[in-house]
N, C-alpha and C. Protein backbone atom coordinates (compact mmCIF):
# COMPACT_ATOMS: atom_id res chain seq x y z
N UNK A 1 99.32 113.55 100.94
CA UNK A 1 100.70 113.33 101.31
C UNK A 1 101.11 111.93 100.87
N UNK A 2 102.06 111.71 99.92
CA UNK A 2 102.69 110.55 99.48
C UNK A 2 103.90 110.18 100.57
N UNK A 3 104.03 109.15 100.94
CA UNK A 3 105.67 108.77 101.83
C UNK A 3 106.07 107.77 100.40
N UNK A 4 107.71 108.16 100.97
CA UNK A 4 108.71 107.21 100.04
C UNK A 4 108.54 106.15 100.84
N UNK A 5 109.12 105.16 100.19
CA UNK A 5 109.55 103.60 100.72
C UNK A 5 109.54 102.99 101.95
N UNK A 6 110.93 103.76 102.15
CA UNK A 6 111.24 103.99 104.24
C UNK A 6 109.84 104.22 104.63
N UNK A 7 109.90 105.51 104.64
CA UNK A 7 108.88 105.87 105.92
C UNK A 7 107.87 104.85 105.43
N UNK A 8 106.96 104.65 104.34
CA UNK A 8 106.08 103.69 104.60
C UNK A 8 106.19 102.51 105.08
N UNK A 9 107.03 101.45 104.72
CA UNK A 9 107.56 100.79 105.71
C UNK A 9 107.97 100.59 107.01
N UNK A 10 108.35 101.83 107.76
CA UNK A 10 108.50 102.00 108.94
C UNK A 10 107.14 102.54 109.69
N UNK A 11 106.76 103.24 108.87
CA UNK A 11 104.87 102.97 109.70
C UNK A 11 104.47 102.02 109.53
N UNK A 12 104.71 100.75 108.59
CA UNK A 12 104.03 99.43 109.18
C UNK A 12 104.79 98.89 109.90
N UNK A 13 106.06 98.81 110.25
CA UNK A 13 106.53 97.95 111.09
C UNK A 13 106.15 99.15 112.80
N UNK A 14 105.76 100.15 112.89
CA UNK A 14 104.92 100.82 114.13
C UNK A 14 103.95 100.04 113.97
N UNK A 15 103.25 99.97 113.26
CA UNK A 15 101.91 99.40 113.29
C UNK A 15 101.51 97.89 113.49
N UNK A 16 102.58 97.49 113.25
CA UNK A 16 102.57 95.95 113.55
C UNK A 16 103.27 95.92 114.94
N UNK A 17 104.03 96.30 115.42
CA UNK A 17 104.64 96.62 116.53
C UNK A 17 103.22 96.67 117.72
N UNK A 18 102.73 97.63 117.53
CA UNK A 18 101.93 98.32 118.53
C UNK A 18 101.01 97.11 118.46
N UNK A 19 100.20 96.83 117.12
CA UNK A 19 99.28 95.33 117.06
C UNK A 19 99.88 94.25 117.88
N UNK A 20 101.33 93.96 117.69
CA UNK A 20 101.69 92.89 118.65
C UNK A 20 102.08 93.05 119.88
N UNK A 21 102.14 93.85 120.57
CA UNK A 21 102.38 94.60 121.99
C UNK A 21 100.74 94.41 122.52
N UNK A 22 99.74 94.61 122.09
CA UNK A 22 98.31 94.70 122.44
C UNK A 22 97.67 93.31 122.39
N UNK A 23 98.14 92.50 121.42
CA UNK A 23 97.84 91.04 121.26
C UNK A 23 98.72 90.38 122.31
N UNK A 24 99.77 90.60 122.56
CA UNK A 24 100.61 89.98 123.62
C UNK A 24 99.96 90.25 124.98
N UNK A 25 99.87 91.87 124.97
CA UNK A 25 99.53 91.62 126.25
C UNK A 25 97.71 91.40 126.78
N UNK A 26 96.82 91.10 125.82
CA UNK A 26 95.58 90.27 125.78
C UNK A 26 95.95 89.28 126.35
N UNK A 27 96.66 88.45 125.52
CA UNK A 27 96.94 87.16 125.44
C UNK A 27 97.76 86.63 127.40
N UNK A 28 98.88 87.39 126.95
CA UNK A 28 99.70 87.01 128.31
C UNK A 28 99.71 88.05 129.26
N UNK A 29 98.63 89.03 129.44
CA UNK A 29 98.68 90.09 130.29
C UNK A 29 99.97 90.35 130.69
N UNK A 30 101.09 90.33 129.94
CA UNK A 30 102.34 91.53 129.79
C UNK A 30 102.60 92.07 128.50
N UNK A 31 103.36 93.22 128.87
CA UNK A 31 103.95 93.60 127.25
C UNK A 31 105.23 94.09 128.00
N UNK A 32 105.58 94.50 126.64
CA UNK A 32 106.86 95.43 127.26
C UNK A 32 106.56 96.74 127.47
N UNK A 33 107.32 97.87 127.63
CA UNK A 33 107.32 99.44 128.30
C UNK A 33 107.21 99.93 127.20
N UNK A 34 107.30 101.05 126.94
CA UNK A 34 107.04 102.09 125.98
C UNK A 34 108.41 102.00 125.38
N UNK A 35 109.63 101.83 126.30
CA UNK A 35 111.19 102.59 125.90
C UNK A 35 111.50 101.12 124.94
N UNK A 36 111.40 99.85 125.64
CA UNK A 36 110.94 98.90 125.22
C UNK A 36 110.77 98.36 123.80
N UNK A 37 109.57 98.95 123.31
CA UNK A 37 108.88 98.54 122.21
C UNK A 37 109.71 99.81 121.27
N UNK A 38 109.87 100.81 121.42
CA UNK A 38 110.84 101.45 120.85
C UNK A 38 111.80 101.20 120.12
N UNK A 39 113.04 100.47 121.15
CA UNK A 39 114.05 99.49 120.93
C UNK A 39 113.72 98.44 119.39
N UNK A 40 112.90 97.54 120.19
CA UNK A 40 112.68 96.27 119.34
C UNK A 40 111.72 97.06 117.97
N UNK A 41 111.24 97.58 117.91
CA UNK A 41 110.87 98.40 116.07
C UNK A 41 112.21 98.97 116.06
N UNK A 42 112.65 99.39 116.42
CA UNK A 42 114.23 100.02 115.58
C UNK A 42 114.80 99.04 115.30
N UNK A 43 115.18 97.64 115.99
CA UNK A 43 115.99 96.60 115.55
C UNK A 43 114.92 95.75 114.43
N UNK A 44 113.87 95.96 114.83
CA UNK A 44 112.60 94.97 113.62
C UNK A 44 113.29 95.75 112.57
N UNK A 45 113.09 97.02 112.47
CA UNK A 45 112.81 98.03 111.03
C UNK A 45 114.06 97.73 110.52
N UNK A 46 115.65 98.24 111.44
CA UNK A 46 116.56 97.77 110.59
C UNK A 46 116.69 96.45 110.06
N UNK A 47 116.66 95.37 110.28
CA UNK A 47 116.71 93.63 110.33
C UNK A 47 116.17 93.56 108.90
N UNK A 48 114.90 94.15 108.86
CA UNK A 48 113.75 94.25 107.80
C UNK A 48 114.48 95.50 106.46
N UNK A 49 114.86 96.06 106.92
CA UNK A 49 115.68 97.07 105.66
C UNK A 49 117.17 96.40 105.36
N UNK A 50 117.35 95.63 106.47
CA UNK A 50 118.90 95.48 105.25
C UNK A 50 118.42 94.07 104.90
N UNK A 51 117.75 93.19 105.00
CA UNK A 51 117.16 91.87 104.64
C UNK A 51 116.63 92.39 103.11
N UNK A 52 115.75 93.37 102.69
CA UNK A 52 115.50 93.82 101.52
C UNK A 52 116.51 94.51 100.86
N UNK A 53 117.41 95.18 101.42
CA UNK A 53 118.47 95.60 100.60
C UNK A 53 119.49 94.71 100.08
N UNK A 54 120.13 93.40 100.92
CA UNK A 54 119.91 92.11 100.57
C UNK A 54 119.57 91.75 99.31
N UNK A 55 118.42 91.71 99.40
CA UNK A 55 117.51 90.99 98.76
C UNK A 55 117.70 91.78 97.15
N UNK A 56 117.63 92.85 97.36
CA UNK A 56 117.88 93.58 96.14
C UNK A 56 119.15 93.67 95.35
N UNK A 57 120.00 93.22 95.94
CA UNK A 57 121.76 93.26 95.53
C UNK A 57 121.93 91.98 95.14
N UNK A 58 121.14 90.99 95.48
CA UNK A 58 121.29 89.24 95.33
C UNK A 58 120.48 88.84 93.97
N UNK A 59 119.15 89.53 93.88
CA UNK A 59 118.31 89.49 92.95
C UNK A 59 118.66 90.11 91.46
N UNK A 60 119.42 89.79 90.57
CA UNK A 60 119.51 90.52 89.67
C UNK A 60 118.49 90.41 88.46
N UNK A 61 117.26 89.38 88.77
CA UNK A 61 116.39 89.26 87.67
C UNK A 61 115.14 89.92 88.24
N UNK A 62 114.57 90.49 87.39
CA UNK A 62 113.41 90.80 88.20
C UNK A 62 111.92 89.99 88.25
N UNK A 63 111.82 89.68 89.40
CA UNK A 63 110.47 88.51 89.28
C UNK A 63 108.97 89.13 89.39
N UNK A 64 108.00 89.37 88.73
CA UNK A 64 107.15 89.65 88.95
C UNK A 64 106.26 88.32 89.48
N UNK A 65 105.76 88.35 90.68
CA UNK A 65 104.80 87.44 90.90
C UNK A 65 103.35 87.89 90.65
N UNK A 66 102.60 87.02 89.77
CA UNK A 66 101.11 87.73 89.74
C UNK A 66 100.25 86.42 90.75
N UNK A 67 99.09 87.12 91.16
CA UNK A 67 98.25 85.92 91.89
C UNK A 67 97.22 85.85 91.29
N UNK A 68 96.86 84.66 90.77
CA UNK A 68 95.72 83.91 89.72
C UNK A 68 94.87 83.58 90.33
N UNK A 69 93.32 84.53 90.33
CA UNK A 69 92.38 83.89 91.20
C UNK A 69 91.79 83.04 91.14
N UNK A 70 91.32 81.71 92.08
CA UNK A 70 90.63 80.45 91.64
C UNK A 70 89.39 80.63 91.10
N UNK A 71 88.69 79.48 90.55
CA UNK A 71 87.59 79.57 90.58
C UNK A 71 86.50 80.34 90.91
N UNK A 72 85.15 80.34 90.14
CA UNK A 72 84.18 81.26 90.74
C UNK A 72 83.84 80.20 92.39
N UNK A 73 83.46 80.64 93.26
CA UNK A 73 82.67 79.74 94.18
C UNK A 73 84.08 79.12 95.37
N UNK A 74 85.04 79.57 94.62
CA UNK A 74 86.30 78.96 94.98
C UNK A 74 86.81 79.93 96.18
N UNK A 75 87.38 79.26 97.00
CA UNK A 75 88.50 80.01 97.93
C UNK A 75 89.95 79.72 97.82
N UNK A 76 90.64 80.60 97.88
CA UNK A 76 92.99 80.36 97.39
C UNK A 76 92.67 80.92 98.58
N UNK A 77 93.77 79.83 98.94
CA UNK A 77 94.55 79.98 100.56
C UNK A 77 96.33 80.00 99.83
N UNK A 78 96.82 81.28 100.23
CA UNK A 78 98.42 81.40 99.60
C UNK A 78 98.89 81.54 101.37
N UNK A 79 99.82 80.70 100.99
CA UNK A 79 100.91 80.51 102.20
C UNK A 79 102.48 81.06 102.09
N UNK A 80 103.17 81.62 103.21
CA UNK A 80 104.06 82.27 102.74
C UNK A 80 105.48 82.33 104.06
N UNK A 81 106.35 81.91 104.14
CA UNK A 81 107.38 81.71 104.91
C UNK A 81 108.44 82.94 104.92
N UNK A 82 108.87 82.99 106.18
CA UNK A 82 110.47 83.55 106.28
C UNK A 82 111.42 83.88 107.35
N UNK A 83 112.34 83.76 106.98
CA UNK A 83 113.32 83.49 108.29
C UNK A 83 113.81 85.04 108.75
N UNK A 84 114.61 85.52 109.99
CA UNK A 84 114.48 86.72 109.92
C UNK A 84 116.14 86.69 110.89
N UNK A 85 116.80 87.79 111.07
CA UNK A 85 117.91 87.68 111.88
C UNK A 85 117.35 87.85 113.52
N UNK A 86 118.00 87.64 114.76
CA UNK A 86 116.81 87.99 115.92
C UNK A 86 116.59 89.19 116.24
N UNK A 87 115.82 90.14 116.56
CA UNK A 87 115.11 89.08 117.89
C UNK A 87 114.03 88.38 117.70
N UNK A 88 113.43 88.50 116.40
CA UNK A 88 112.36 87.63 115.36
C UNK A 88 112.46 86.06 115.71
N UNK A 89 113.42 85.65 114.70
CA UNK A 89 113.60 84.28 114.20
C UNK A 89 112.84 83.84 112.72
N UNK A 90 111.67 83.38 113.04
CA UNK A 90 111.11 82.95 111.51
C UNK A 90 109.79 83.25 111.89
N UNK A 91 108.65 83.07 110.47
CA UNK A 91 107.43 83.27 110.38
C UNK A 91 106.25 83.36 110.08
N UNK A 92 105.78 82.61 109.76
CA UNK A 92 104.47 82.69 108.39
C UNK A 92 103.70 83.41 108.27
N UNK A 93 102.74 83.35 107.20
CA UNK A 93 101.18 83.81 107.27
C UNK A 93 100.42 83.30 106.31
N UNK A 94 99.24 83.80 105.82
CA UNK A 94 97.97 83.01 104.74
C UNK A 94 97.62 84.02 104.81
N UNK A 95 96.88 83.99 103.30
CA UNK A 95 95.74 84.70 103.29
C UNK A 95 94.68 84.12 102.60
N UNK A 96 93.38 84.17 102.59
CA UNK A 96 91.79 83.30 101.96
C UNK A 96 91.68 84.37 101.07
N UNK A 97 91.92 84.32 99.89
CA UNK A 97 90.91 85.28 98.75
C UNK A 97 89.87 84.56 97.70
N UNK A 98 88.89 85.20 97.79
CA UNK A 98 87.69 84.69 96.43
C UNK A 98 88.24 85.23 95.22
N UNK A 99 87.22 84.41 94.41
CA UNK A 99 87.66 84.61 93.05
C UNK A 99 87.74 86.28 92.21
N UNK A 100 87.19 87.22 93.30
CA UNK A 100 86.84 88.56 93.15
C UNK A 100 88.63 89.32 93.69
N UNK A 101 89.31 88.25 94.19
CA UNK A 101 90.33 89.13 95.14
C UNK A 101 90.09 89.31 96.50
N UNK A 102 89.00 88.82 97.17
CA UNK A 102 88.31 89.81 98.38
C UNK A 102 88.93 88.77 99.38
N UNK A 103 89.51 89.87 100.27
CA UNK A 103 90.16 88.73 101.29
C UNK A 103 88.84 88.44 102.51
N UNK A 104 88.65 86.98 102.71
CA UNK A 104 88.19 86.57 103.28
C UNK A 104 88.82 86.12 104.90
N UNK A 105 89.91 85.81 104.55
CA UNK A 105 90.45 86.06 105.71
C UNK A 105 91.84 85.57 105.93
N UNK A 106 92.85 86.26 106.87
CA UNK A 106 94.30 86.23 106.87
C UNK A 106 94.63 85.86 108.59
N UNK A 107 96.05 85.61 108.23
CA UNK A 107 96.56 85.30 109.67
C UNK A 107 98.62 85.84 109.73
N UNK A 108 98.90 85.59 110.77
CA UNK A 108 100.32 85.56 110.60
C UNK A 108 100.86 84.75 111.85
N UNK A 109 102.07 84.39 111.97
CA UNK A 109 102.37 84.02 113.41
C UNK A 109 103.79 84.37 113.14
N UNK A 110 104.52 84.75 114.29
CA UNK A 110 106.42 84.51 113.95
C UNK A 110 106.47 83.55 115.19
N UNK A 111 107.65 83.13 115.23
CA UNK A 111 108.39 82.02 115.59
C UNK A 111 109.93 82.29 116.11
N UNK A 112 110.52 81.53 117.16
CA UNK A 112 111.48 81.70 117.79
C UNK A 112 112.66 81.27 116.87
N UNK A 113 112.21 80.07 116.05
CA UNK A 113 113.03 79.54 114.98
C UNK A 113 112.11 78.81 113.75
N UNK A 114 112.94 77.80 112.94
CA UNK A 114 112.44 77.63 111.62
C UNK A 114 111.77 76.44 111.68
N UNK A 115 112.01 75.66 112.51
CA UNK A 115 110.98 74.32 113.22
C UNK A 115 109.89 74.74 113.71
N UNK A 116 109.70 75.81 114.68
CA UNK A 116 108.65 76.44 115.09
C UNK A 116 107.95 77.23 113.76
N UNK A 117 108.46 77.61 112.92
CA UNK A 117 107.67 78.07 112.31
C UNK A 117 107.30 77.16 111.55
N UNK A 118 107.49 75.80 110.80
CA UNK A 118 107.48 74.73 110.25
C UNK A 118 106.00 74.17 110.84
N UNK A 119 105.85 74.14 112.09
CA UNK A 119 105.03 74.04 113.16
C UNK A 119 103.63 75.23 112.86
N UNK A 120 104.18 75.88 113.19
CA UNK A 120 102.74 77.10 112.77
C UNK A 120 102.12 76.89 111.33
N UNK A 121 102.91 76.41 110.63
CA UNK A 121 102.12 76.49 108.92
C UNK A 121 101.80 75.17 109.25
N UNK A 122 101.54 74.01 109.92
CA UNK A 122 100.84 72.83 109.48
C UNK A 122 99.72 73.62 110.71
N UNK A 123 99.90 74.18 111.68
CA UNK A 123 98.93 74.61 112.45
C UNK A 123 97.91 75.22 111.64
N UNK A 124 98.19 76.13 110.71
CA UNK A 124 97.74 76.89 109.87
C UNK A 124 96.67 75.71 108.85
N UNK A 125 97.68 75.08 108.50
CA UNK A 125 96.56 73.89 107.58
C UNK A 125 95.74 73.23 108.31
N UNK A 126 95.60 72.81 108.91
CA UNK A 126 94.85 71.97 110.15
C UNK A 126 93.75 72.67 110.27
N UNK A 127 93.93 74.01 110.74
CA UNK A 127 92.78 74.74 111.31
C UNK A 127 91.85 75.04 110.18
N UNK A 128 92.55 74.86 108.59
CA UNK A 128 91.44 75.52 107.76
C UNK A 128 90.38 73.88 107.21
């Protein structure tokens, strides 16, 4: 079974949803309700579909980004920002790949705003 675009996209934003509902409530022993988390992926998913549709109407060149792996022996740490409409705000992440591609290891955080997230990416450097 192949999915188009949407739906694949909207199973990761379930899937990240449900990951951050379970990490939240580890973390701060609450989450939200079922009806809840519902809500906020329907407003994530739309926010996230018209931000790329956006993105696609603004973009009239097309950019291919390729990622150049470092060195043998080497580790690339790629860092990556973005702002979002709410109930988000902004957000980073990293990822560690060897010179093979092989991710060694990733992170993400979002943020209430763009200072806070400004904040998480030096957090991010610090810790590595």
């Amino acid at each position: 079974m192949v999915l188009d675009t949407d739906k694949f996209h909207w199973f990761l934003v379930i899937c990240w949803a449900l990951w951050n509902r379970r990490c939240k409530k580890l973390a701060e022993r609450e989450s939200d309700d079922s009806l809840q988390l519902i809500d906020k992926t329907r407003q994530y998913f739309a926010t996230f579909k018209e931000a790329n549709e956006k993105q696609a109407k603004s973009s009239g060149v097309s950019q291919n980004a390729q990622w150049n792996p470092p060195s043998t022996g080497k580790i690339k740490i790629n860092f990556d920002g973005a702002t979002f409409k709410d109930p988000i705000g902004a957000g980073d992440g990293l990822i560690a790949r060897d010179h093979n591609g092989h991710c060694g290891a990733w992170n993400h955080k979002f943020a209430t705003s763009i200072n806070e997230a400004s904040m998480l990416k030096l957090w991010h450097f610090e810790c590595q």
